[in-house]
C-alpha atoms as a PDB file:
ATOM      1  CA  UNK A   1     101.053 104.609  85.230  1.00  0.00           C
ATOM      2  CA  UNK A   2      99.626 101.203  85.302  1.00  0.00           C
ATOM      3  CA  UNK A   3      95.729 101.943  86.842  1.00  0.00           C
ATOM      4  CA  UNK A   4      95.903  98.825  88.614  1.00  0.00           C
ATOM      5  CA  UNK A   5      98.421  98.870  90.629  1.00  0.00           C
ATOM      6  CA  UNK A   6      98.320  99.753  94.203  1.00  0.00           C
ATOM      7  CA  UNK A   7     100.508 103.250  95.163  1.00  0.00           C
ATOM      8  CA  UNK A   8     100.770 101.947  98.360  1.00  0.00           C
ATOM      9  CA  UNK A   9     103.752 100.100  98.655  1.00  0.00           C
ATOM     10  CA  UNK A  10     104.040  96.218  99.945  1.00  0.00           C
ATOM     11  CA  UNK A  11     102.061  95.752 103.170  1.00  0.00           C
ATOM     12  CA  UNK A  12     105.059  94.696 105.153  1.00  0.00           C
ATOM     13  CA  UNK A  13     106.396  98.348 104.880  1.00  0.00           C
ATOM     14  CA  UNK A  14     106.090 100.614 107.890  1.00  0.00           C
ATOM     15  CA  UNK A  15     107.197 104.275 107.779  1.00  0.00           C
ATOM     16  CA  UNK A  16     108.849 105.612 111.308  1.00  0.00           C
ATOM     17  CA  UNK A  17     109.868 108.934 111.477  1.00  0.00           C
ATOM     18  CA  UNK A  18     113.102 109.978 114.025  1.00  0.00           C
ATOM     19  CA  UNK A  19     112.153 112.967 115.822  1.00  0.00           C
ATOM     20  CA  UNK A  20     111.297 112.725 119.163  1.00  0.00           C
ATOM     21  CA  UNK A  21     108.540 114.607 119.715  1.00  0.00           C
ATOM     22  CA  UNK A  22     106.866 114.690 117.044  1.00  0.00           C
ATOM     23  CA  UNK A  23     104.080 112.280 115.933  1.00  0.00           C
ATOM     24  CA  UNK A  24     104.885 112.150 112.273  1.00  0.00           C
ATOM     25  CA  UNK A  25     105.876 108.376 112.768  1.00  0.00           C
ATOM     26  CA  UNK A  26     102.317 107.496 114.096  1.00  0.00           C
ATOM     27  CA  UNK A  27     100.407 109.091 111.305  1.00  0.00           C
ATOM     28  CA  UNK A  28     102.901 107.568 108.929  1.00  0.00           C
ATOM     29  CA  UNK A  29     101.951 104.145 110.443  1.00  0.00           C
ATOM     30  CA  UNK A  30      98.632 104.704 110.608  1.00  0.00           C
ATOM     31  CA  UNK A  31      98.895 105.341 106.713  1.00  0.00           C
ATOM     32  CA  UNK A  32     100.571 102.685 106.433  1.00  0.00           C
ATOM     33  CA  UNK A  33      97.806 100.362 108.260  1.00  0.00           C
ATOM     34  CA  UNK A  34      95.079 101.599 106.550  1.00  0.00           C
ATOM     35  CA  UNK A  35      96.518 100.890 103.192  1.00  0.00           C
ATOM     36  CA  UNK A  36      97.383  97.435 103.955  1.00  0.00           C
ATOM     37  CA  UNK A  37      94.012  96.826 105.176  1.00  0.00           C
ATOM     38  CA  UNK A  38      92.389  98.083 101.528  1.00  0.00           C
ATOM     39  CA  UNK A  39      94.995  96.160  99.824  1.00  0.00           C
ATOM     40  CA  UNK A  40      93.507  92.998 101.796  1.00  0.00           C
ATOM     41  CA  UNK A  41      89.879  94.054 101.189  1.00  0.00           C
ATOM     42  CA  UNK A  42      90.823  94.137  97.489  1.00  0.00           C
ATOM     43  CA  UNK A  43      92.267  90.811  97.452  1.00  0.00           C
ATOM     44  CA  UNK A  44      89.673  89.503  98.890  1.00  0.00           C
ATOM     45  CA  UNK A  45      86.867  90.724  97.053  1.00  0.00           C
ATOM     46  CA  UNK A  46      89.075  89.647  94.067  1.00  0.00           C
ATOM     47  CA  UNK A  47      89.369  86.080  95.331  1.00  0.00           C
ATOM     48  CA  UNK A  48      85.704  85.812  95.591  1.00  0.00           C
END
């Protein structure tokens, strides 16, 4: 596995689970979030 490269998927991915009462989908976007939101940091620092 390439070291570099982010496990996270592309940022414009958002998991949503179907079952109705469960919150799966919300911690699954939350997940999701949060990764895109390193990915950004990353870029950023390596832009600098």
């Amino acid at each position: 596995m390439d070291e570099k490269r982010c496990t996270c998927g592309t940022m414009d991915v958002r998991v949503v689970a179907c079952s109705g009462g469960s919150n799966v989908g919300q911690i699954a976007n939350d997940a999701a979030k949060a990764c895109s939101l390193v990915v950004e940091k990353v870029k950023d620092e390596l832009a600098a």
